[in-house]
PDB file of N, CA and C in Angstrom:
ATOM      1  N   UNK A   1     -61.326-143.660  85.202  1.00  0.00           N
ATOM      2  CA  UNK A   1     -62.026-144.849  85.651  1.00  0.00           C
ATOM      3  C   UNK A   1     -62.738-145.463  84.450  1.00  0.00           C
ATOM      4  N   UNK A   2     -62.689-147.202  84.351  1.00  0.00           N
ATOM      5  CA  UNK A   2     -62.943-147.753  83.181  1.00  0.00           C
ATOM      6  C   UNK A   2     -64.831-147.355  83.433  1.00  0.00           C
ATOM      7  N   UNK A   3     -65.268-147.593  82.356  1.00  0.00           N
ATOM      8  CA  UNK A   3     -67.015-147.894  82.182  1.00  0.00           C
ATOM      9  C   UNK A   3     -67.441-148.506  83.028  1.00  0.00           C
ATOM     10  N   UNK A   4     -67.304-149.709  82.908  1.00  0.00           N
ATOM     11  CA  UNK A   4     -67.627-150.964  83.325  1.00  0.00           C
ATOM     12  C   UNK A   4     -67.027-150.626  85.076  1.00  0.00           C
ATOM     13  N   UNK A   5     -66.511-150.490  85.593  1.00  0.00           N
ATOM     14  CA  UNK A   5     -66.434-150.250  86.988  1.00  0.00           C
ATOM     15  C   UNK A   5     -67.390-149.304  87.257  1.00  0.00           C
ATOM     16  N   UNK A   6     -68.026-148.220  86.530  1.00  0.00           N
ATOM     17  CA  UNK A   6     -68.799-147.245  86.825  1.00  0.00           C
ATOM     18  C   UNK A   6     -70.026-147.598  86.993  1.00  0.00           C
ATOM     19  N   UNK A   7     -70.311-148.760  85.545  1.00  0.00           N
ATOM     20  CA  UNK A   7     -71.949-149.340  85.661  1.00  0.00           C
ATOM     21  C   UNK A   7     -71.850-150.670  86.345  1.00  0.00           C
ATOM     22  N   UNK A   8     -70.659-150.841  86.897  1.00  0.00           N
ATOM     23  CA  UNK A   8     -71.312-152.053  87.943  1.00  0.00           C
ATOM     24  C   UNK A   8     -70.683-151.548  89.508  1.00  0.00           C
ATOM     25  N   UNK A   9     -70.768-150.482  89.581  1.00  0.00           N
ATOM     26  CA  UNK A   9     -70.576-150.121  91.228  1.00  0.00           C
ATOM     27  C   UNK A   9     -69.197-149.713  91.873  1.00  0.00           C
ATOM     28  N   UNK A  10     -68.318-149.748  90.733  1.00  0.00           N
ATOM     29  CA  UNK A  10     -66.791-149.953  91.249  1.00  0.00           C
ATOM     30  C   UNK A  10     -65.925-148.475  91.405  1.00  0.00           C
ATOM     31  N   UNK A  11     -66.984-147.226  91.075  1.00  0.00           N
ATOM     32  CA  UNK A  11     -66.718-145.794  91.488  1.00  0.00           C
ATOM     33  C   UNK A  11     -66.793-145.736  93.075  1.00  0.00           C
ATOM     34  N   UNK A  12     -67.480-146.374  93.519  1.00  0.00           N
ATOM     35  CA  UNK A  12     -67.465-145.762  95.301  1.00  0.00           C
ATOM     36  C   UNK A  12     -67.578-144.673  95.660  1.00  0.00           C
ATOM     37  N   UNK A  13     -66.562-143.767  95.665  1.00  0.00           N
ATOM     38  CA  UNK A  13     -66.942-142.589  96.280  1.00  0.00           C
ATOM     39  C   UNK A  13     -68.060-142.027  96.219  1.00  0.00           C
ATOM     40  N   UNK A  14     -68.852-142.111  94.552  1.00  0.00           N
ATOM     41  CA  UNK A  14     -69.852-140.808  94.314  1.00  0.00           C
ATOM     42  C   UNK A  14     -70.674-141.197  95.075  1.00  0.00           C
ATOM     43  N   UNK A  15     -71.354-142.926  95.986  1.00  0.00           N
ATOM     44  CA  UNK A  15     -72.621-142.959  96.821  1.00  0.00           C
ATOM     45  C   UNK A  15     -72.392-142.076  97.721  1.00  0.00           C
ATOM     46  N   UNK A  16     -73.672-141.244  98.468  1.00  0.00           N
ATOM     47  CA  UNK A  16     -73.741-140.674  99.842  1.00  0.00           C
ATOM     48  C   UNK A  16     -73.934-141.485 100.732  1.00  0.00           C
ATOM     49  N   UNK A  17     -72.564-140.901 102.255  1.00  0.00           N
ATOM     50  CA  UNK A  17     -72.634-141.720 102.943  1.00  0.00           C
ATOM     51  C   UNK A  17     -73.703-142.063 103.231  1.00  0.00           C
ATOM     52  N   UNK A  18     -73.821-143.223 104.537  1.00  0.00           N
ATOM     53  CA  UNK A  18     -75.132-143.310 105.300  1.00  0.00           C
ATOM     54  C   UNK A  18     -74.684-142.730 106.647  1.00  0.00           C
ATOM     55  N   UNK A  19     -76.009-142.394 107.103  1.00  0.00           N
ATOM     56  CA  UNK A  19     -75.697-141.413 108.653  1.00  0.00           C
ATOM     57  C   UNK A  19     -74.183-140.410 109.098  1.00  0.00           C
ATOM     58  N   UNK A  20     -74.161-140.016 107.761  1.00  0.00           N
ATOM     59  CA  UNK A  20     -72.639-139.226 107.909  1.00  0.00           C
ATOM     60  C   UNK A  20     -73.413-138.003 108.886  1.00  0.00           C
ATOM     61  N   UNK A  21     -72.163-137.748 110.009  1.00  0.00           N
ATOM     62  CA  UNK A  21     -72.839-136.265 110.775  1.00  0.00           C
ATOM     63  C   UNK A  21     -72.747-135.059 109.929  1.00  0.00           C
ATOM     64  N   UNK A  22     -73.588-134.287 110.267  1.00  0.00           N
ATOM     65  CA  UNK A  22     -74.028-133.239 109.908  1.00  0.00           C
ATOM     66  C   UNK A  22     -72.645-132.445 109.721  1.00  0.00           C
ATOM     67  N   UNK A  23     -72.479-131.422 108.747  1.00  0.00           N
ATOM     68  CA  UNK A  23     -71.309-130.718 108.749  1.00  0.00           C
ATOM     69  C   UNK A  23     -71.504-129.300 109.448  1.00  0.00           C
ATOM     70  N   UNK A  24     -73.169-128.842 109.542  1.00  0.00           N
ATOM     71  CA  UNK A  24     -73.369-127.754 110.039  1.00  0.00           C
ATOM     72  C   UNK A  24     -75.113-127.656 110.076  1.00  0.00           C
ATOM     73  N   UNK A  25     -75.530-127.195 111.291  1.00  0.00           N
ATOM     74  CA  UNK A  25     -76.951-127.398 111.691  1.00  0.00           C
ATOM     75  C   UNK A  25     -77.394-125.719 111.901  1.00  0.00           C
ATOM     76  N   UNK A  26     -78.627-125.425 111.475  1.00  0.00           N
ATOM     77  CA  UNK A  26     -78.903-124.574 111.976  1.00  0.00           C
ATOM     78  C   UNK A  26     -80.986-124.662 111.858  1.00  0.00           C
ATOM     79  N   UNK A  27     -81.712-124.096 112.843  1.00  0.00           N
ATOM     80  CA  UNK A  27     -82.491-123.788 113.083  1.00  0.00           C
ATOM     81  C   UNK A  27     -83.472-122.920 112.414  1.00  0.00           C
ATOM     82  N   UNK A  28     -84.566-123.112 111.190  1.00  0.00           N
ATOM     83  CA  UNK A  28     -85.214-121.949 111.050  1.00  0.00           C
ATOM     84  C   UNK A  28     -86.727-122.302 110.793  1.00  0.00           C
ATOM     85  N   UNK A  29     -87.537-121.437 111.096  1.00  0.00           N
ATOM     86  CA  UNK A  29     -88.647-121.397 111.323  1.00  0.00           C
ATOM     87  C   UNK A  29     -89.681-122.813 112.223  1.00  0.00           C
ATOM     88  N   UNK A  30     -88.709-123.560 113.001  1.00  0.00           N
ATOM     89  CA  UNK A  30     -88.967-124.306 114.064  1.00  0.00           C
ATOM     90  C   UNK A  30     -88.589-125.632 113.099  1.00  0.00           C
ATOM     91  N   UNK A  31     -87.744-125.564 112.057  1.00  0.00           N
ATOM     92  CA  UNK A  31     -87.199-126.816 111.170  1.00  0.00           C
ATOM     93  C   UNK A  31     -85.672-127.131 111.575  1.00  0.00           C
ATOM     94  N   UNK A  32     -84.988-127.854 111.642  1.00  0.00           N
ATOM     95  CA  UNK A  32     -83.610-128.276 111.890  1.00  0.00           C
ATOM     96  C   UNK A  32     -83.100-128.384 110.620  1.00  0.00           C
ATOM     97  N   UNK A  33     -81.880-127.269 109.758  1.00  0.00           N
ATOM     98  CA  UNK A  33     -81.485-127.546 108.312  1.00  0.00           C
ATOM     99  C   UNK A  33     -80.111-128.566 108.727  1.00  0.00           C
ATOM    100  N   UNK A  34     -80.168-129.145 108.652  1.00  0.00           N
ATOM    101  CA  UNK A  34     -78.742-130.001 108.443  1.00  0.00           C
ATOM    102  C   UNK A  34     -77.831-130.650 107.257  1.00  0.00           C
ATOM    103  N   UNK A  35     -76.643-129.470 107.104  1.00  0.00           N
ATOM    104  CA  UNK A  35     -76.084-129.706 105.736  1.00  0.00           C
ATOM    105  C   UNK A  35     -75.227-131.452 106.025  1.00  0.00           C
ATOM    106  N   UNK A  36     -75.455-131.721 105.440  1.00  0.00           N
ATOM    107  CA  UNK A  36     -74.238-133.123 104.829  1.00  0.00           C
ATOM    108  C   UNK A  36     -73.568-133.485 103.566  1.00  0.00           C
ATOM    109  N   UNK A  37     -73.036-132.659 103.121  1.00  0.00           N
ATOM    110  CA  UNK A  37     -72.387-132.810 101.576  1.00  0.00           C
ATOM    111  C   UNK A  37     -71.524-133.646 101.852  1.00  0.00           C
ATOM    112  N   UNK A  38     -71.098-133.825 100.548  1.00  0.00           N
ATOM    113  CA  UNK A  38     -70.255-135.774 100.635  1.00  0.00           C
ATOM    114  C   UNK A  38     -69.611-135.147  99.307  1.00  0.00           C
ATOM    115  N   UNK A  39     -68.730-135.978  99.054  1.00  0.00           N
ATOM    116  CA  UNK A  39     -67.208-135.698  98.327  1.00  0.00           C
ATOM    117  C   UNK A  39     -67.959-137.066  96.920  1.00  0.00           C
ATOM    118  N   UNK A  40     -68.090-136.527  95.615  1.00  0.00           N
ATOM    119  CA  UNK A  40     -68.638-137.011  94.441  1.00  0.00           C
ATOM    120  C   UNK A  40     -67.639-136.423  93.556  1.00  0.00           C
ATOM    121  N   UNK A  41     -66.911-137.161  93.056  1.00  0.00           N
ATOM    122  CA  UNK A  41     -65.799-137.121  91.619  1.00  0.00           C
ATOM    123  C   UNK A  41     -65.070-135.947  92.058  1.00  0.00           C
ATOM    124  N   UNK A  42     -64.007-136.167  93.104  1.00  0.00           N
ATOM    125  CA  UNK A  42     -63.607-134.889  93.241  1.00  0.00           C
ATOM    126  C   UNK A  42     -63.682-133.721  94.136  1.00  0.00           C
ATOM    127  N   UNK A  43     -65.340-133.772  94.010  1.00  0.00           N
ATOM    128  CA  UNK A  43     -65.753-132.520  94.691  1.00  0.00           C
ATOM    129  C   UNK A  43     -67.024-132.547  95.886  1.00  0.00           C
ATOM    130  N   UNK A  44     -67.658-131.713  96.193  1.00  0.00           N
ATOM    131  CA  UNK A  44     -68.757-131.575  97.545  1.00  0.00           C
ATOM    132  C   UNK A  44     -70.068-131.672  96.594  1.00  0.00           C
ATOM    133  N   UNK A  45     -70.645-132.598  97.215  1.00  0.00           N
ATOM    134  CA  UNK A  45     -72.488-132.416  96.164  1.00  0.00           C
ATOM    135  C   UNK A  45     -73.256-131.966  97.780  1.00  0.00           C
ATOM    136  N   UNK A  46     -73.740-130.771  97.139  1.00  0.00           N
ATOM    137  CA  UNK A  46     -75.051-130.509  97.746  1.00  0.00           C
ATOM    138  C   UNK A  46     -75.760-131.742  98.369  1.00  0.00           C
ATOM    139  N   UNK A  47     -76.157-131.409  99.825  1.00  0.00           N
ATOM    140  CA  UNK A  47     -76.839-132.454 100.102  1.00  0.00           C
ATOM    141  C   UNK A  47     -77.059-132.191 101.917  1.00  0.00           C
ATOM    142  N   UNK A  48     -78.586-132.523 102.042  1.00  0.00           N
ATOM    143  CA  UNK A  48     -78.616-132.263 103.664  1.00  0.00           C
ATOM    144  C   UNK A  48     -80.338-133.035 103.793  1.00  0.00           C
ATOM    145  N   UNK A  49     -80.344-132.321 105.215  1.00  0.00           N
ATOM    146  CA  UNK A  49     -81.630-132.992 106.156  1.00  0.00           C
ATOM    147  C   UNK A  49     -82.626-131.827 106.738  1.00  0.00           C
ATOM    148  N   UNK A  50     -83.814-131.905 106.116  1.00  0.00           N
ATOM    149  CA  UNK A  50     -84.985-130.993 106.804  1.00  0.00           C
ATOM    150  C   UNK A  50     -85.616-131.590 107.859  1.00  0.00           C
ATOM    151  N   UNK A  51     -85.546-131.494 109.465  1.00  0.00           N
ATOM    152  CA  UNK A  51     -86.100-132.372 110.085  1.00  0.00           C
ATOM    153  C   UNK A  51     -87.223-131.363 111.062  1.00  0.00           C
ATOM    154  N   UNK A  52     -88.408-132.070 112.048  1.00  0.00           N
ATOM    155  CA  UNK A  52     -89.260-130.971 112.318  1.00  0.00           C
ATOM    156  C   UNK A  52     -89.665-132.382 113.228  1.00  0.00           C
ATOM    157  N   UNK A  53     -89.993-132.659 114.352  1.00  0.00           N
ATOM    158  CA  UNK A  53     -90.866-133.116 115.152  1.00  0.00           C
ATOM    159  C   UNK A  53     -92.218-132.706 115.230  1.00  0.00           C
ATOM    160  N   UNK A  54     -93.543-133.628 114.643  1.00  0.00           N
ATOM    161  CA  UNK A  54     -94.984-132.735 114.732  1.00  0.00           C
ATOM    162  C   UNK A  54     -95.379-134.268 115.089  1.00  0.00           C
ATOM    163  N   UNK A  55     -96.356-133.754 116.407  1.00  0.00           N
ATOM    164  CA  UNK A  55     -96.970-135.054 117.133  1.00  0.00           C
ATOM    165  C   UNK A  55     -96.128-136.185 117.559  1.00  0.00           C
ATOM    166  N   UNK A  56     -95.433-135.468 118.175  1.00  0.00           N
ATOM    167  CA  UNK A  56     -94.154-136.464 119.131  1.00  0.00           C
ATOM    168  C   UNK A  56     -93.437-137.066 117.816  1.00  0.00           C
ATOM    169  N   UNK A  57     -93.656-137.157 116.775  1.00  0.00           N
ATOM    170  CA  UNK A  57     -92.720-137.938 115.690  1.00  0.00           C
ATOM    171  C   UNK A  57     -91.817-137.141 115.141  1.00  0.00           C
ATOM    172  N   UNK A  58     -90.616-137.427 115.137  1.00  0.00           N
ATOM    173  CA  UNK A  58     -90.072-137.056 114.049  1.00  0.00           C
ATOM    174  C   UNK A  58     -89.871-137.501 112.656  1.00  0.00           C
ATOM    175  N   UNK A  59     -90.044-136.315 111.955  1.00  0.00           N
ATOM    176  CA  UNK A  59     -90.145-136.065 110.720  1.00  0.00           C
ATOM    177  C   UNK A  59     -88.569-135.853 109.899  1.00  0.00           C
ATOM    178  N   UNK A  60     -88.224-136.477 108.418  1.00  0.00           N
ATOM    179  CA  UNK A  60     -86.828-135.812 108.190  1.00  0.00           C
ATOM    180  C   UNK A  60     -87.350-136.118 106.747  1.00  0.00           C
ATOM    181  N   UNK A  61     -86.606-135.167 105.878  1.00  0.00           N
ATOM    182  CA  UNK A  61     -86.892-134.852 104.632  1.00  0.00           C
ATOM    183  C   UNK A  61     -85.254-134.643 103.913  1.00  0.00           C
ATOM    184  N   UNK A  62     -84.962-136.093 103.633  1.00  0.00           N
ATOM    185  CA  UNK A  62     -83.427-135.751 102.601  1.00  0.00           C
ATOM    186  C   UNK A  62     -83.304-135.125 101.574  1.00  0.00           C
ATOM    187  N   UNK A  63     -82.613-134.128 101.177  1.00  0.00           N
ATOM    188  CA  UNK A  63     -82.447-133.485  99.872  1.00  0.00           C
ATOM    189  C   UNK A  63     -80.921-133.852  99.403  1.00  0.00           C
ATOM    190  N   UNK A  64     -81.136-133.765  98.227  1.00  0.00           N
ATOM    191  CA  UNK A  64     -79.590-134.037  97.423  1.00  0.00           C
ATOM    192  C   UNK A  64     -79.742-133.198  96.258  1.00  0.00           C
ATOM    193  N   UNK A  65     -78.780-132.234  95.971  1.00  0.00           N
ATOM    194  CA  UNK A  65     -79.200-131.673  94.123  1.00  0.00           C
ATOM    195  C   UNK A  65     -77.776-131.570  93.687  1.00  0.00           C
ATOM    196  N   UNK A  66     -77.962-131.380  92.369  1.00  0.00           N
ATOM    197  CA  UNK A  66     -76.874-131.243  91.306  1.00  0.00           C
ATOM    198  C   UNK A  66     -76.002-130.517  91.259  1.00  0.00           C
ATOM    199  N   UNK A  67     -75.710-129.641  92.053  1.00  0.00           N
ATOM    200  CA  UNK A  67     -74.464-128.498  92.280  1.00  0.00           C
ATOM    201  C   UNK A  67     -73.423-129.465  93.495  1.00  0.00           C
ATOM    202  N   UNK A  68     -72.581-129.110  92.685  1.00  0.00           N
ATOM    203  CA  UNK A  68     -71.364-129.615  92.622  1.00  0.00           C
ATOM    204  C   UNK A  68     -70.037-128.973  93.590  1.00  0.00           C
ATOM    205  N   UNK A  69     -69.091-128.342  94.318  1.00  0.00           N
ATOM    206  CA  UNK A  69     -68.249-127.568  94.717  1.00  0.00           C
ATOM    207  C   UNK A  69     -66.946-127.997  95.103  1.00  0.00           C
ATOM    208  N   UNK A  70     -65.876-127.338  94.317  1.00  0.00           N
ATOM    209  CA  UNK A  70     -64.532-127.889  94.863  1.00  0.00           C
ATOM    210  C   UNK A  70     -64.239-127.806  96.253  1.00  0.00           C
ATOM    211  N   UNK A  71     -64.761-126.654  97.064  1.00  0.00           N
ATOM    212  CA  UNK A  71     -64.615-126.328  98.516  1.00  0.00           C
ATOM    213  C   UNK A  71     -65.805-127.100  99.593  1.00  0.00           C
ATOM    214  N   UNK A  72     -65.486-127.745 100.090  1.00  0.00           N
ATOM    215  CA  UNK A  72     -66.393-128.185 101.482  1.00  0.00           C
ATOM    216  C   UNK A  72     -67.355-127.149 102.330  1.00  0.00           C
ATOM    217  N   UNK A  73     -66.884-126.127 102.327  1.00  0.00           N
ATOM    218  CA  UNK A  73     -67.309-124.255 102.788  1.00  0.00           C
ATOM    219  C   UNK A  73     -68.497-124.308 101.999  1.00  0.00           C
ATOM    220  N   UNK A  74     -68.150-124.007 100.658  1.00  0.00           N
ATOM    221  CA  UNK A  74     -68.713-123.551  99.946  1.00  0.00           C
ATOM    222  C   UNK A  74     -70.311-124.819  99.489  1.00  0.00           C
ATOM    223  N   UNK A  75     -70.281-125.896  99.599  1.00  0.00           N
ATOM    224  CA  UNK A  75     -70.693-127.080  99.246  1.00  0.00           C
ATOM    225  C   UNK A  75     -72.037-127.305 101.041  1.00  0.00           C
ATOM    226  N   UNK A  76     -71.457-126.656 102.377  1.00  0.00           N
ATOM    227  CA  UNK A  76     -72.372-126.882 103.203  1.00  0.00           C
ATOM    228  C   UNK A  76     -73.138-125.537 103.413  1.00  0.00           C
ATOM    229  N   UNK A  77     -72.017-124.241 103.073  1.00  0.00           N
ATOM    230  CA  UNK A  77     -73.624-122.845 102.952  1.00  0.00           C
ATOM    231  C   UNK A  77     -74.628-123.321 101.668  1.00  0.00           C
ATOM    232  N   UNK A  78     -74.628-123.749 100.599  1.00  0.00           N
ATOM    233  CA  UNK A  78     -75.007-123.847  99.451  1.00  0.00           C
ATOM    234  C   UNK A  78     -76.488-124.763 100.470  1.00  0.00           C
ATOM    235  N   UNK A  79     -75.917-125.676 100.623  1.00  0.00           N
ATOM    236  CA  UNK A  79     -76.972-126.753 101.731  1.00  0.00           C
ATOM    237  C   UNK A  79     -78.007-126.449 102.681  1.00  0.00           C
ATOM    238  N   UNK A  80     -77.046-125.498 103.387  1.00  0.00           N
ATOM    239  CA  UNK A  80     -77.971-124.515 104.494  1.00  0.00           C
ATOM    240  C   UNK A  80     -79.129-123.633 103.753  1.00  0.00           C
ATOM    241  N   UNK A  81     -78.732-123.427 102.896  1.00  0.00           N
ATOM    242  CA  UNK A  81     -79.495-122.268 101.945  1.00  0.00           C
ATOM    243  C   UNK A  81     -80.608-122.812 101.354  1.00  0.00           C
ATOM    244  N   UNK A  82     -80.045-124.311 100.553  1.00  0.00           N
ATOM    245  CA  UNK A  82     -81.515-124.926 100.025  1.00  0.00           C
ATOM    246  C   UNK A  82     -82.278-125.200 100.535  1.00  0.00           C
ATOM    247  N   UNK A  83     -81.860-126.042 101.740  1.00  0.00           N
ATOM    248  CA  UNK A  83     -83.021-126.208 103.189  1.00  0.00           C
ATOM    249  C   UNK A  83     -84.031-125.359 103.705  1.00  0.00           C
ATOM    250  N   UNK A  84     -83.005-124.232 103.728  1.00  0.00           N
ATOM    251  CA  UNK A  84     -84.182-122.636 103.779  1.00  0.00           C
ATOM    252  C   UNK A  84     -85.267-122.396 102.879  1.00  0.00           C
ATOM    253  N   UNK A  85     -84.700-122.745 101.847  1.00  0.00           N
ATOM    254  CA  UNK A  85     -85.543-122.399 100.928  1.00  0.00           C
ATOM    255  C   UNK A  85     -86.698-123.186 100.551  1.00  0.00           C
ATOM    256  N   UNK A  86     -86.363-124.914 101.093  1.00  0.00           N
ATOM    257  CA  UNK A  86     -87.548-126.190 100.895  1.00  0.00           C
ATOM    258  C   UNK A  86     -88.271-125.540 102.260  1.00  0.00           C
ATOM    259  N   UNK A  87     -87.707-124.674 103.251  1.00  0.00           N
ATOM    260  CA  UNK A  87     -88.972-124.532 104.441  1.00  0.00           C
ATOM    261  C   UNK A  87     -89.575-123.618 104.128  1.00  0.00           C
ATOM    262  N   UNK A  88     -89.318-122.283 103.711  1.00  0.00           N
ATOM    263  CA  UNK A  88     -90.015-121.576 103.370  1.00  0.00           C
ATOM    264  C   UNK A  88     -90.876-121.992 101.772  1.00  0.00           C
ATOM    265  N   UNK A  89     -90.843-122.845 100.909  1.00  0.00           N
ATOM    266  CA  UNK A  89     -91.515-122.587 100.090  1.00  0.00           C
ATOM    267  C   UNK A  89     -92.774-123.747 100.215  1.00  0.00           C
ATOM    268  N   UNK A  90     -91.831-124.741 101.327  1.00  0.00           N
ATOM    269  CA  UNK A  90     -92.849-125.734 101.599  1.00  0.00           C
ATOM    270  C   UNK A  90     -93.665-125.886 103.347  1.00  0.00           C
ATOM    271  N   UNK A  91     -93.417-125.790 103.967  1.00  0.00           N
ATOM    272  CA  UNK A  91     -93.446-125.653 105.210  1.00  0.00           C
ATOM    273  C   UNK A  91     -93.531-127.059 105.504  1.00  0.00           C
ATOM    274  N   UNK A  92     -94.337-127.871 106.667  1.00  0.00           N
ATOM    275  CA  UNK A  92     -95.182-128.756 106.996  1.00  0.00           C
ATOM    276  C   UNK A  92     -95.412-130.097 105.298  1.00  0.00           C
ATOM    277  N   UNK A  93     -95.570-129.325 104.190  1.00  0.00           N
ATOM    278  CA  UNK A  93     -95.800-130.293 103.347  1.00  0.00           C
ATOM    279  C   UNK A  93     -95.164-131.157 102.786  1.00  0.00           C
ATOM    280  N   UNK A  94     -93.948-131.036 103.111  1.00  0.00           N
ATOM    281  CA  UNK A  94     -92.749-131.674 102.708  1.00  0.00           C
ATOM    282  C   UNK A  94     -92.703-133.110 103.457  1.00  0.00           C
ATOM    283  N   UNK A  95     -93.144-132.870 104.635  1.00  0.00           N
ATOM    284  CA  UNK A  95     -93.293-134.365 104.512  1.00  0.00           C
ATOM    285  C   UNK A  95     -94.564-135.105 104.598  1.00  0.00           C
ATOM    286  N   UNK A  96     -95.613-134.442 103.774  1.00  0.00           N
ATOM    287  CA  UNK A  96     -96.744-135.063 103.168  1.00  0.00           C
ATOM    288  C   UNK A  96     -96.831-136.130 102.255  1.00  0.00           C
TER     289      UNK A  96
END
């Protein structure tokens, strides 16, 4: 792909969708992890949703990081895992 398609928008694929469904949800410590990895040059980028209802609102906290994966498998445990890890290291503050 030329430069110039890259710095003026003409890659496409690498944006994350919008409201793409979840590829895999799971439940922990009263947080909803919801992986959504999306297909970037190739491959699966890390990427999901911390969500938590407190005071009738819901709350959602997008994450996206830099790991990369040829496998879709491999690209939504990676997801599930970071999520775990933003609840346990953050709880409640995350969406402060």
């Amino acid at each position: 792909m030329s430069f110039l398609k890259r710095l003026f928008g003409g890659g496409g694929e690498a944006a994350e969708p919008k409201g793409a469904a979840p590829a895999k949800q799971v439940e922990h410590k009263g947080f909803l992890i919801s992986a959504t990895p999306y297909k970037a040059e190739g491959q699966y980028q890390t990427c999901g949703v911390v969500s938590k209802e407190i005071d009738g609102v819901m709350k959602e906290h997008r994450f996206i990081r830099a790991d990369r994966f040829a496998g879709l498998d491999d690209a939504i445990d990676i997801s599930i895992k970071k999520g775990i890890q933003l609840v346990d290291e953050q709880g409640d503050r995350m969406f402060g």
